[in-house]
C-alpha atoms as a PDB file:
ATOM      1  CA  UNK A   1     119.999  84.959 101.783  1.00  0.00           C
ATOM      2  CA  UNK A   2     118.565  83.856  98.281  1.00  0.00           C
ATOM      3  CA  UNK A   3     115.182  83.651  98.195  1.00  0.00           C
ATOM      4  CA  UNK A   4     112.340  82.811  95.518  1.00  0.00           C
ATOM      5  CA  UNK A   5     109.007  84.840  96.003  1.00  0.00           C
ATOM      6  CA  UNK A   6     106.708  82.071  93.956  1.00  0.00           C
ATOM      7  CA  UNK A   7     103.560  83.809  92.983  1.00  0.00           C
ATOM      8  CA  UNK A   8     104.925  87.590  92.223  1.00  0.00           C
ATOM      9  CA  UNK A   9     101.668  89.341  92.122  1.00  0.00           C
ATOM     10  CA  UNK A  10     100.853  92.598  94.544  1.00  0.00           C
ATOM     11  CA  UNK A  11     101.623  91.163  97.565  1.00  0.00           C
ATOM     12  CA  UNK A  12     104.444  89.011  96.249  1.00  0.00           C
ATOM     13  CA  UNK A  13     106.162  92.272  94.623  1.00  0.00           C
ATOM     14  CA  UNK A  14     105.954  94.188  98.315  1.00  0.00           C
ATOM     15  CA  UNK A  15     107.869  91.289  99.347  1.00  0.00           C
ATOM     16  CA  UNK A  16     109.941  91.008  96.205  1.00  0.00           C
ATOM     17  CA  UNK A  17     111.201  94.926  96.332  1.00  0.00           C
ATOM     18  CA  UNK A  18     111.730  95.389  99.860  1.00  0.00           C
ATOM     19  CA  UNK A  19     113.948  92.074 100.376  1.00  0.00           C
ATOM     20  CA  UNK A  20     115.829  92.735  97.249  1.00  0.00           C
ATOM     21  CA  UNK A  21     116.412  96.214  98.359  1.00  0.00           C
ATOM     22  CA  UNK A  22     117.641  95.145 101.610  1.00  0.00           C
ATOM     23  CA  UNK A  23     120.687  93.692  99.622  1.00  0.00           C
ATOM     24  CA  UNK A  24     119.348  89.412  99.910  1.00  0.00           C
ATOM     25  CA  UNK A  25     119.402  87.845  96.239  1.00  0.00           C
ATOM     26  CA  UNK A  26     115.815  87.344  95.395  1.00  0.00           C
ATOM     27  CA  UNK A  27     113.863  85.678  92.615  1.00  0.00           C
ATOM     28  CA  UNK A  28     110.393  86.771  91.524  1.00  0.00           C
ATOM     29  CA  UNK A  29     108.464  83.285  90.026  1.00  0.00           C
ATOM     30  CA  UNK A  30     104.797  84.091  88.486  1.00  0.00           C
ATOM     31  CA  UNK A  31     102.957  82.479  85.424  1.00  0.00           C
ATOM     32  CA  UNK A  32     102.389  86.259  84.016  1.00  0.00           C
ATOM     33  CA  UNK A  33     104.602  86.438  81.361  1.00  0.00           C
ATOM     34  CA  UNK A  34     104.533  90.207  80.332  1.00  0.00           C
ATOM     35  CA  UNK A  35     105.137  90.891  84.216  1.00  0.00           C
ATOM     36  CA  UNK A  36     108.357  88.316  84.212  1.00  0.00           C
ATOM     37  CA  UNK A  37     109.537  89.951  80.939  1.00  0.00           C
ATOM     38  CA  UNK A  38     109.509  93.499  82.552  1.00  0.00           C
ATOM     39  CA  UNK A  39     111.392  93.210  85.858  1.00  0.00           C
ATOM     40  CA  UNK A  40     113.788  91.475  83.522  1.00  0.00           C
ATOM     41  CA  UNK A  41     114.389  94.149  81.540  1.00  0.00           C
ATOM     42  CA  UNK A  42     113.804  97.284  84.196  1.00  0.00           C
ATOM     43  CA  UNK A  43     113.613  95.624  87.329  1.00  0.00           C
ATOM     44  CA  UNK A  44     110.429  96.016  89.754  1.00  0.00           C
ATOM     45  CA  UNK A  45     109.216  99.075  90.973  1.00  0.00           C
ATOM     46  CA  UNK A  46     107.336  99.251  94.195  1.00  0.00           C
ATOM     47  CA  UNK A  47     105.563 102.850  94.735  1.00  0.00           C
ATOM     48  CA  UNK A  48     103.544 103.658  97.908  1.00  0.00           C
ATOM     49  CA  UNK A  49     104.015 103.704 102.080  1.00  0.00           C
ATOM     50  CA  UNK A  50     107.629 102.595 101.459  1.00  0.00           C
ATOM     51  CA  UNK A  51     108.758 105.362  98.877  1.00  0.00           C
ATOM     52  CA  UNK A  52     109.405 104.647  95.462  1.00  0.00           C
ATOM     53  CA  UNK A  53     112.305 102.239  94.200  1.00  0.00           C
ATOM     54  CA  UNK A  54     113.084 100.137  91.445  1.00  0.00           C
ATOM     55  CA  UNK A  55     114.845  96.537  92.414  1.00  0.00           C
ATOM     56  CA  UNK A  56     117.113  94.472  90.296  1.00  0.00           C
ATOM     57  CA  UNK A  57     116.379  91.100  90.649  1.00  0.00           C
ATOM     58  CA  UNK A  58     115.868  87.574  89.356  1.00  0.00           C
ATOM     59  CA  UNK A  59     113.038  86.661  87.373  1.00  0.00           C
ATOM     60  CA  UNK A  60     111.085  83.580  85.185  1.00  0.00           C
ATOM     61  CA  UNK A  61     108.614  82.056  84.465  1.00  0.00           C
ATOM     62  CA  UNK A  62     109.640  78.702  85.412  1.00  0.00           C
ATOM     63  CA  UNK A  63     110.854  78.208  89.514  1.00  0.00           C
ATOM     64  CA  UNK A  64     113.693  76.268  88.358  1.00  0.00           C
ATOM     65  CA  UNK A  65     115.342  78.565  86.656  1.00  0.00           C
ATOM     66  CA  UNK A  66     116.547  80.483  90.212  1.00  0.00           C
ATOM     67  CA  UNK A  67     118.197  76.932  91.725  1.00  0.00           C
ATOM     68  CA  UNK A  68     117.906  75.641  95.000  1.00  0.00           C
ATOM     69  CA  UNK A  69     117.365  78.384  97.417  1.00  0.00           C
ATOM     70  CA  UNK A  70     117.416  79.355 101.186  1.00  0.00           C
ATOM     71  CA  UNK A  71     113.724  80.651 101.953  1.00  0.00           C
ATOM     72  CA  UNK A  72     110.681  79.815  99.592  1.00  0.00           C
ATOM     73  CA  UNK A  73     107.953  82.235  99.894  1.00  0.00           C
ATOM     74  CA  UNK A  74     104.868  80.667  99.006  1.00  0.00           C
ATOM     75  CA  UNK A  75     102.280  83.825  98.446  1.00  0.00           C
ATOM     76  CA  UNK A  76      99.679  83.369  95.727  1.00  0.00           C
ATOM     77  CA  UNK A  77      96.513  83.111  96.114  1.00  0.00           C
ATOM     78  CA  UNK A  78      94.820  80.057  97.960  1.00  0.00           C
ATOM     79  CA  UNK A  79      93.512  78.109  95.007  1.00  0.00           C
ATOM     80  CA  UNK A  80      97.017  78.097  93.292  1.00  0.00           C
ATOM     81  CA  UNK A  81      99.094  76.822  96.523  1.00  0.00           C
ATOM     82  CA  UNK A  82      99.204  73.350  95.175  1.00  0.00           C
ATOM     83  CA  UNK A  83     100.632  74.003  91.996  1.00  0.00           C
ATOM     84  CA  UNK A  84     103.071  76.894  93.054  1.00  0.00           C
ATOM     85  CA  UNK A  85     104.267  74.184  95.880  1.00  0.00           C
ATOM     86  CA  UNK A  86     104.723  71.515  92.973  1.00  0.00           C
ATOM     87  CA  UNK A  87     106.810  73.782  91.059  1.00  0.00           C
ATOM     88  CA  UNK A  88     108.647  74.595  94.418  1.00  0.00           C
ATOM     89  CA  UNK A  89     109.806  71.483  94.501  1.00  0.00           C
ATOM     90  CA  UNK A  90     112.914  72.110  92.044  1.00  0.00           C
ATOM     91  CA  UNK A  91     114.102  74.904  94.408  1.00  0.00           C
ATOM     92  CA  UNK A  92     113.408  73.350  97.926  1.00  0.00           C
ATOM     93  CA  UNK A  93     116.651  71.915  99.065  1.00  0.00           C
ATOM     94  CA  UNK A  94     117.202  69.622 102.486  1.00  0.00           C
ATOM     95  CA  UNK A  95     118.006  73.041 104.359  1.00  0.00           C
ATOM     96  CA  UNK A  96     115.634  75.304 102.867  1.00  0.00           C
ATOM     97  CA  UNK A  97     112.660  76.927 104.749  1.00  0.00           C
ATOM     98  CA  UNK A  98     109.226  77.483 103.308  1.00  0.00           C
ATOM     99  CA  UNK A  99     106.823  80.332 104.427  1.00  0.00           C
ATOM    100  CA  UNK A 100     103.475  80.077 102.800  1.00  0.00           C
ATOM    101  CA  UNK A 101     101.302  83.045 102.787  1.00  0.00           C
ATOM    102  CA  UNK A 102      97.857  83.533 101.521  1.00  0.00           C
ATOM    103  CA  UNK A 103      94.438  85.098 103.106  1.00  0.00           C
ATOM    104  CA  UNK A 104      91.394  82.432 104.281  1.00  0.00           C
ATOM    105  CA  UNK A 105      92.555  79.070 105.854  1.00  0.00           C
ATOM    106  CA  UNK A 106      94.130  76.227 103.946  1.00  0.00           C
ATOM    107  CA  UNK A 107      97.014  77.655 101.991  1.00  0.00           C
ATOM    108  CA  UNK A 108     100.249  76.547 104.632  1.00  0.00           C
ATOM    109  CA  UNK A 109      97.988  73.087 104.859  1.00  0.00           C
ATOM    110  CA  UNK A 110      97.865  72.559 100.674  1.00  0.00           C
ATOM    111  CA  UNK A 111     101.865  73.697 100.857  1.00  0.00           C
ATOM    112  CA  UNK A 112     102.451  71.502 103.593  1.00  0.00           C
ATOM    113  CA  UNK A 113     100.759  68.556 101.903  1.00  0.00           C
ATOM    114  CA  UNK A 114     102.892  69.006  99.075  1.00  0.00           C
ATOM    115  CA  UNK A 115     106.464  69.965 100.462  1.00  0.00           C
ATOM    116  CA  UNK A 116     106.195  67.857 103.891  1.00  0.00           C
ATOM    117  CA  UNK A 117     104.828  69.448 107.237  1.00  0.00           C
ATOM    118  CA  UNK A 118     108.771  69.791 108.545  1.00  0.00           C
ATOM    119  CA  UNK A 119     109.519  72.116 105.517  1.00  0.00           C
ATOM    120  CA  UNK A 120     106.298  75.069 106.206  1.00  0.00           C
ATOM    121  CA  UNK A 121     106.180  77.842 108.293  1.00  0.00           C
ATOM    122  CA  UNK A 122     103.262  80.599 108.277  1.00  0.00           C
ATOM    123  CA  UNK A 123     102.573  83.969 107.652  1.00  0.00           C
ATOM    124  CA  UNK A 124     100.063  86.313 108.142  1.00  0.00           C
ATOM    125  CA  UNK A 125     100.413  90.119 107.027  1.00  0.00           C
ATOM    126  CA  UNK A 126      97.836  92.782 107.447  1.00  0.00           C
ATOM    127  CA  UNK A 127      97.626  96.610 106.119  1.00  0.00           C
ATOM    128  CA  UNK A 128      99.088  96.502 102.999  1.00  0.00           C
ATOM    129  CA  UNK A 129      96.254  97.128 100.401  1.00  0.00           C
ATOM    130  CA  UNK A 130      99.021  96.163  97.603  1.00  0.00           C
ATOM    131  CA  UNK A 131      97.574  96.107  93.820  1.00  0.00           C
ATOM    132  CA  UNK A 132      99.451  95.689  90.582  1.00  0.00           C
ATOM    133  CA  UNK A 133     100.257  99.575  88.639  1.00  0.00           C
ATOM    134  CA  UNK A 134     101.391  97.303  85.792  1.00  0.00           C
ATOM    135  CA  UNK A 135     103.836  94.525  84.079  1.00  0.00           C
ATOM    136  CA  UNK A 136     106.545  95.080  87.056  1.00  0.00           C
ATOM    137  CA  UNK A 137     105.104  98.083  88.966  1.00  0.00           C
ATOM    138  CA  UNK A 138     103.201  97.515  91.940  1.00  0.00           C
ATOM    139  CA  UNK A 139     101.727 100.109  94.904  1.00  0.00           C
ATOM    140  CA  UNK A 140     101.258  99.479  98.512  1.00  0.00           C
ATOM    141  CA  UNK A 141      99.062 101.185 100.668  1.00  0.00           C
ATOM    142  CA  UNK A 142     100.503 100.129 103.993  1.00  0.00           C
ATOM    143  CA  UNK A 143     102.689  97.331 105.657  1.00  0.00           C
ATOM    144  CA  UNK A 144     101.367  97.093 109.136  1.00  0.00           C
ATOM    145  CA  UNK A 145     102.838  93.870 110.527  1.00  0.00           C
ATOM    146  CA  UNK A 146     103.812  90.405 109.345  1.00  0.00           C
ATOM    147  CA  UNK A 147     102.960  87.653 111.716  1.00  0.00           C
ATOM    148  CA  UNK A 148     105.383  84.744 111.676  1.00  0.00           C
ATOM    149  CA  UNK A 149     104.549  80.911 113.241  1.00  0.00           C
ATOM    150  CA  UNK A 150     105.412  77.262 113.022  1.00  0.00           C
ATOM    151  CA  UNK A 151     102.521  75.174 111.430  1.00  0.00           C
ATOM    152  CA  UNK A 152     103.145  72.940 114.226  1.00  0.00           C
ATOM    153  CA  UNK A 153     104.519  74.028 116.911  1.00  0.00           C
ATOM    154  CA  UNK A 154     106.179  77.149 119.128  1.00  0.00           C
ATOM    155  CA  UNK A 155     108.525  79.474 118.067  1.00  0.00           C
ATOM    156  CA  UNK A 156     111.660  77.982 116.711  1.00  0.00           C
ATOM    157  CA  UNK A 157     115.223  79.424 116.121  1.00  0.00           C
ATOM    158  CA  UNK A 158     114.782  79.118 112.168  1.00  0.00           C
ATOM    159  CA  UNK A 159     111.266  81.145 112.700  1.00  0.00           C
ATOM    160  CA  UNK A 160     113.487  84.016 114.481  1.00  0.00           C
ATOM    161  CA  UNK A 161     115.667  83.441 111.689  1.00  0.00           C
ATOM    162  CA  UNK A 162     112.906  84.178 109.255  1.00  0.00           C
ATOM    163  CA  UNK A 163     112.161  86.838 110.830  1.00  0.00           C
ATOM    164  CA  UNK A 164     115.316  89.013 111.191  1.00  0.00           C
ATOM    165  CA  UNK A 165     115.472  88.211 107.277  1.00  0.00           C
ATOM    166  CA  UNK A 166     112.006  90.375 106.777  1.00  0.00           C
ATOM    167  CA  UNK A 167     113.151  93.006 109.166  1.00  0.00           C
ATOM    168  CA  UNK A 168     115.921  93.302 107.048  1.00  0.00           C
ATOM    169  CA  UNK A 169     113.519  94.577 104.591  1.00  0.00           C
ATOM    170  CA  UNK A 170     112.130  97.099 106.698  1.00  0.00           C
ATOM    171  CA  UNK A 171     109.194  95.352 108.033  1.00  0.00           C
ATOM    172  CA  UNK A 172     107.843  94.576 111.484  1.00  0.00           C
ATOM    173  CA  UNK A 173     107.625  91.637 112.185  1.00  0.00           C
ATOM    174  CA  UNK A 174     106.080  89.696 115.132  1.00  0.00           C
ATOM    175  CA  UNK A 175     106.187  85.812 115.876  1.00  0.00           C
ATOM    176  CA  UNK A 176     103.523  83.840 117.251  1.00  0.00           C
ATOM    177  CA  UNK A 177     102.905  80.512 119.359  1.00  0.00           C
ATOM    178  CA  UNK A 178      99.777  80.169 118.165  1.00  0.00           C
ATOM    179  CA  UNK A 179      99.236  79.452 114.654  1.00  0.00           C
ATOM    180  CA  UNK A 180      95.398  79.267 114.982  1.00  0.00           C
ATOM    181  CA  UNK A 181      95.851  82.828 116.820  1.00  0.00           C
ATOM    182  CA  UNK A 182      97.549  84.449 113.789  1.00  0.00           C
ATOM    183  CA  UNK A 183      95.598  83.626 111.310  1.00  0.00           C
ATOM    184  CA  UNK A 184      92.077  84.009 112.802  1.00  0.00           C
ATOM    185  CA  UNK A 185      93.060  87.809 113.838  1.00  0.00           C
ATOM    186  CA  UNK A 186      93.715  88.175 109.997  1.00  0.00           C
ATOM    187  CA  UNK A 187      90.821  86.268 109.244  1.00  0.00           C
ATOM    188  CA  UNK A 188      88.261  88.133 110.920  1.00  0.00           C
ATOM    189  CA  UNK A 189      89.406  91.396 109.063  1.00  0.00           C
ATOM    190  CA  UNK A 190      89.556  89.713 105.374  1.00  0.00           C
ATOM    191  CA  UNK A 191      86.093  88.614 105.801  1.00  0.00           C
ATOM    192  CA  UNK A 192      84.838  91.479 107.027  1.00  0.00           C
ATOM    193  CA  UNK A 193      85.899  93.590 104.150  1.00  0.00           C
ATOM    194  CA  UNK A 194      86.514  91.739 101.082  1.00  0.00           C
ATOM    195  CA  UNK A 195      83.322  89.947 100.044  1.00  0.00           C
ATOM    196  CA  UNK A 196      81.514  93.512 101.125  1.00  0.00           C
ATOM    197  CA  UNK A 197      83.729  95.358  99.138  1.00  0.00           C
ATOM    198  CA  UNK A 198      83.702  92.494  96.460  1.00  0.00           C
ATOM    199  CA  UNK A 199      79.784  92.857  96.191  1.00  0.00           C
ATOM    200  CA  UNK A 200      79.964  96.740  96.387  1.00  0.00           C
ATOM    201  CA  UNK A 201      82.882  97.606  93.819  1.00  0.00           C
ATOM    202  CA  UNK A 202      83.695 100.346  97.278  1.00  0.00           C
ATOM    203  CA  UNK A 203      87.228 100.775  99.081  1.00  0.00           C
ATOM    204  CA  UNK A 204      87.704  99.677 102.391  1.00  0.00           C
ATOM    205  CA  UNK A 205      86.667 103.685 103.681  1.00  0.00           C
ATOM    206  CA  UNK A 206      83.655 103.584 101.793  1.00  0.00           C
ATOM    207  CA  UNK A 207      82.296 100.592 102.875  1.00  0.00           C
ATOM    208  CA  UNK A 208      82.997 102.136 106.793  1.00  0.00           C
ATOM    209  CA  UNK A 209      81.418 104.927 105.587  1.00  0.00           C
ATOM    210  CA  UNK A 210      77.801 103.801 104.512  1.00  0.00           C
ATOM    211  CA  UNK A 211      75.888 102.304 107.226  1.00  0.00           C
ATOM    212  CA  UNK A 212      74.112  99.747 105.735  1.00  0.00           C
ATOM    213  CA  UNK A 213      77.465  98.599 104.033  1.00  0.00           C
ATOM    214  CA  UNK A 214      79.318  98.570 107.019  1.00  0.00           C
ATOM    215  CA  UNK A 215      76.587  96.597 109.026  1.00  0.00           C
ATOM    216  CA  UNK A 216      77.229  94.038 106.281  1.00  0.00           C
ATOM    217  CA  UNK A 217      80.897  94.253 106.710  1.00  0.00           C
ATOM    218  CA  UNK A 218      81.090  94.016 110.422  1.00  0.00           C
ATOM    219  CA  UNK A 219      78.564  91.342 110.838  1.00  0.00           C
ATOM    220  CA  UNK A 220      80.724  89.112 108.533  1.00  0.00           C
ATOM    221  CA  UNK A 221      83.488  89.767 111.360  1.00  0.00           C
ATOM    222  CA  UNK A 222      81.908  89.599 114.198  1.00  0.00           C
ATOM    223  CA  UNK A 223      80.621  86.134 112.296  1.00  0.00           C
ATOM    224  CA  UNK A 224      84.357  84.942 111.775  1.00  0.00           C
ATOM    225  CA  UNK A 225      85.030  85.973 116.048  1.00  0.00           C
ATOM    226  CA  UNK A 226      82.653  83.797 117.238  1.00  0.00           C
ATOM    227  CA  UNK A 227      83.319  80.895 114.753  1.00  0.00           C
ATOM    228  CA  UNK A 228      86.876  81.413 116.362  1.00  0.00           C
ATOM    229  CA  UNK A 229      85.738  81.885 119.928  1.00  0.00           C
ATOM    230  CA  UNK A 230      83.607  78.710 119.668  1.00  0.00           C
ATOM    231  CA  UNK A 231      86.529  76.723 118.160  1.00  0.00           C
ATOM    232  CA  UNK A 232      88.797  77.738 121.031  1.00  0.00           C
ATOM    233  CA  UNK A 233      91.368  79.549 119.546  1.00  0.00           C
ATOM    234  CA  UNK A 234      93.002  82.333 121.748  1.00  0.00           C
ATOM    235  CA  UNK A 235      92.300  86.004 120.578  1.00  0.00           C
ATOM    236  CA  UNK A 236      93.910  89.506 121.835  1.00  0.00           C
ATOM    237  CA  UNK A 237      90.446  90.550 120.968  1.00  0.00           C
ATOM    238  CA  UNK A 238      87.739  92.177 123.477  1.00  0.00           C
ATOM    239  CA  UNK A 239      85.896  94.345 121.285  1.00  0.00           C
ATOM    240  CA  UNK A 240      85.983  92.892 117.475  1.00  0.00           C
ATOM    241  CA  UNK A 241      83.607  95.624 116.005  1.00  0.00           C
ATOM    242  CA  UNK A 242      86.624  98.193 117.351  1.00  0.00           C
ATOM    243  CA  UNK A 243      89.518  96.188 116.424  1.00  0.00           C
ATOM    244  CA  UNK A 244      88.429  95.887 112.895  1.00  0.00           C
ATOM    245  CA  UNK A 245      87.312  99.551 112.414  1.00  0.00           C
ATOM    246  CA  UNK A 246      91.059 100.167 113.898  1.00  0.00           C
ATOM    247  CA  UNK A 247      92.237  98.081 110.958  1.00  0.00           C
ATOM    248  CA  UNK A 248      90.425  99.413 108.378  1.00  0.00           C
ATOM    249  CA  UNK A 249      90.942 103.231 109.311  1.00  0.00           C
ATOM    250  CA  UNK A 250      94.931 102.574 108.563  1.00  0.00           C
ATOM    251  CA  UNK A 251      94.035 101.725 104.981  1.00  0.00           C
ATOM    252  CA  UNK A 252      90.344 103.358 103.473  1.00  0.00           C
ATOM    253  CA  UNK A 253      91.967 103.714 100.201  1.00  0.00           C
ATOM    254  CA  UNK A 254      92.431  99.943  99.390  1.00  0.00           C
ATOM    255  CA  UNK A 255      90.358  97.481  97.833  1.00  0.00           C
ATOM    256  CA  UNK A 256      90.562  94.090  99.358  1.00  0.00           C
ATOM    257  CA  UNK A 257      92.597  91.737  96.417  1.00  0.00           C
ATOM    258  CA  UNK A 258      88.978  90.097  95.871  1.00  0.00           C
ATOM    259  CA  UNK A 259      87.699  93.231  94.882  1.00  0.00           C
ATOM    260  CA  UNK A 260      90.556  93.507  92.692  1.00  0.00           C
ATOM    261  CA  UNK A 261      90.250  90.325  90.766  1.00  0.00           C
ATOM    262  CA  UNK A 262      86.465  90.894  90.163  1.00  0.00           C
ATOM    263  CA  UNK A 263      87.940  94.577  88.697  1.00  0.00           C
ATOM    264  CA  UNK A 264      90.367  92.312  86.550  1.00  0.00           C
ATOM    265  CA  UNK A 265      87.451  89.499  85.574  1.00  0.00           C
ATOM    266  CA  UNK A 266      89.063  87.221  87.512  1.00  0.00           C
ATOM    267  CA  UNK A 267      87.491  84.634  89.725  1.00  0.00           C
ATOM    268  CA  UNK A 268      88.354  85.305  93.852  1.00  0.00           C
ATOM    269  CA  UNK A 269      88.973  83.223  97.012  1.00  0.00           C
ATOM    270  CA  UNK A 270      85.720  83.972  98.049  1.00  0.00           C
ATOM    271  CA  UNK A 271      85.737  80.063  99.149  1.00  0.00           C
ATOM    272  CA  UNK A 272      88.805  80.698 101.271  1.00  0.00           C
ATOM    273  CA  UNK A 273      87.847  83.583 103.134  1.00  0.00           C
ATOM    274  CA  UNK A 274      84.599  84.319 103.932  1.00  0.00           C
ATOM    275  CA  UNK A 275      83.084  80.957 102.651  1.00  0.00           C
ATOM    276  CA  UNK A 276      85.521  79.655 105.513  1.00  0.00           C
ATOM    277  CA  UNK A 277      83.449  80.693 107.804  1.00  0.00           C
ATOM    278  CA  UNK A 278      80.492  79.265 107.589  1.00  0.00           C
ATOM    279  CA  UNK A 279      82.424  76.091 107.242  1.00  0.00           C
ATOM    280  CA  UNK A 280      83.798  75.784 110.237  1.00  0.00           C
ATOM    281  CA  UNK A 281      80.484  77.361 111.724  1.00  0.00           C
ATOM    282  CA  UNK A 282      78.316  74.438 110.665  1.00  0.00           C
ATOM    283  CA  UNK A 283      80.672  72.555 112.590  1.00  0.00           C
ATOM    284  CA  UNK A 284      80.237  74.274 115.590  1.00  0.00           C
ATOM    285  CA  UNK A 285      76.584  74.538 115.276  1.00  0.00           C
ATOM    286  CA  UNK A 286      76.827  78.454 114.925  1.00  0.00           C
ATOM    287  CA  UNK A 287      74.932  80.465 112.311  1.00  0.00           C
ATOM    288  CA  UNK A 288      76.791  82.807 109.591  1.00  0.00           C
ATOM    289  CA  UNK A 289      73.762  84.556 107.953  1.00  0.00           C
ATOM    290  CA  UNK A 290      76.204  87.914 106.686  1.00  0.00           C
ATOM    291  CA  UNK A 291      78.894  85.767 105.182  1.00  0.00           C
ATOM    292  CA  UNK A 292      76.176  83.082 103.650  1.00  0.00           C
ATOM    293  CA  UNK A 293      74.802  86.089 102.189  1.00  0.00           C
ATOM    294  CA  UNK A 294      77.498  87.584 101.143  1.00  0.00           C
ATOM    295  CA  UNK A 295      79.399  84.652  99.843  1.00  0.00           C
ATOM    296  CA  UNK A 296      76.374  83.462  97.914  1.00  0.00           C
ATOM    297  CA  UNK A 297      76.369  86.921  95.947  1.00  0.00           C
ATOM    298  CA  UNK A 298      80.136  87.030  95.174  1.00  0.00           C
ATOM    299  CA  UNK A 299      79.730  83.911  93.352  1.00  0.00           C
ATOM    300  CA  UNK A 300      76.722  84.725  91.622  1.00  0.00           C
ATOM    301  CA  UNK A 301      78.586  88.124  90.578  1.00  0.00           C
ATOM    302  CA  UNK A 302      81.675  85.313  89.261  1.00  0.00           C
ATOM    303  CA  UNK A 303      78.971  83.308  87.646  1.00  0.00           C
ATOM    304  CA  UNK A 304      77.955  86.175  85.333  1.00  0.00           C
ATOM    305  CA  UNK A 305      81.476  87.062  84.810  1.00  0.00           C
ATOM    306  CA  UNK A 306      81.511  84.011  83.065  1.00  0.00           C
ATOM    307  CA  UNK A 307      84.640  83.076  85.259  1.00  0.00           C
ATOM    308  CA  UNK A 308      83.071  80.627  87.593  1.00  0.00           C
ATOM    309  CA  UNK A 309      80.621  77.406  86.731  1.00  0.00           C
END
């Protein structure tokens, strides 16, 4: 299959490496030039909980320059769906699929908006921890599980299809009914860890480790399960304080990507993750305190940055 990974950061080069190593023809697109000019010229090297490789592979600047291709992967970061979609648009033929892929709520929606409903599917991954080494090196952590859905709809044959095409690659893969299901489960785990360890400047272990941190932490997810609950969307969840310790013990060495642009003075999708919360919890009529809190000091951090207004 020929695919286009548009937005090759971290995550995007997990992606990248593993489905080019599984033999499909794949394009990394990103904006960074001195990362585009290096996987040109040595390929991309993924280090980490999948070994160590170096993949051959297409690579630019500009989405056009790959052609029309078979599966779009939509994964940068929330704020930049709208233009990555845009540029999708030279590559997005009548039969191509798009899978959009970002943390928070709103990314498949902005793709969607741009690319037509029909055309977007959704994905959710969790455990990874990927950061970038370098100009066409990146490091995973872990690759726990990629959740699969419709954005409207049940399961669908091109979905499975999707999905055999990523556990081509090595991954496991699971495919949902539920969109809303999905991405909450992800959701409550992003907020409870990456404003925290945004604020901090701690790894996901760390901020487990130190009590008052983690009562931070958790209370952001415990926050984002009853936002959920109240909205009525279905979660395999009893116990969310246990679930998301179970999360985070599979990957104490990573830093959550906001923590990660703050380290690289870039502004995060604070807004997207844990600012969705509160959000959708004034809706509902229920209170957020921990992510209020913590949202309001991530941007005040940003603000002296100098990368946010």
């Amino acid at each position: 299959m020929k695919i286009a990974i548009v937005g090759c950061g971290a995550m995007g080069c997990v992606y990248a490496a593993l489905l080019g190593n599984a033999g499909h023809e794949v394009w990394a697109i990103d904006t960074w030039k001195e990362h585009i000019a290096a996987i040109r010229k040595n390929g991309l090297r993924l280090e980490g909980a999948s070994g160590d490789r170096t993949v051959s592979m297409g690579a630019s600047t500009k989405a056009a320059d790959a052609g029309v291709c078979d599966l779009v992967i939509i994964a940068t970061k929330a704020m930049h769906v709208e233009p990555a979609a845009e540029a999708a648009r030279a590559i997005v033929g009548p039969q191509t699929m798009v899978l959009s892929i970002q943390n928070g709520l709103g990314g498949p929606d902005t793709a969607a908006a741009v690319l037509g409903r029909e055309k977007v599917m959704v994905g959710v991954v969790g455990g990874f921890g990927a950061s970038m080494r370098g100009p066409g090196h990146a490091h995973h952590n872990g690759w726990e599980l990629v959740r699969l859905g419709e954005l409207s709809g049940p399961i669908t044959p091109r979905l499975e299809q999707v999905a055999e095409v990523w556990r081509s690659g090595g991954f496991r893969v699971k495919c949902f009914d539920d969109i809303d299901q999905l991405v909450w489960e992800k959701l409550i785990c992003n907020v409870t860890f990456s404003g925290t360890c945004a604020v901090t400047e701690r790894t996901i272990g760390e901020v487990m480790a130190d009590p008052d941190t983690w009562k931070i932490a958790s209370g952001c997810g415990v926050e984002a399960y009853r936002v959920a609950r109240a909205k009525g969307v279905r979660l395999d969840i009893e116990d969310p304080v246990r679930y998301i310790r179970e999360f985070g013990e599979k990957i104490p060495n990573a830093r959550p990507s906001m923590l990660l642009d703050h380290m690289a003075g870039r502004m995060s999708e604070i807004d997207a993750i844990n600012g969705s919360i509160p959000r959708v919890g004034t809706q509902l009529g229920i209170p957020t305190p921990y992510n209020d809190v913590v949202c309001a000091l991530v941007r005040a951090k940003e603000r002296r940055m100098g990368v946010r207004k």
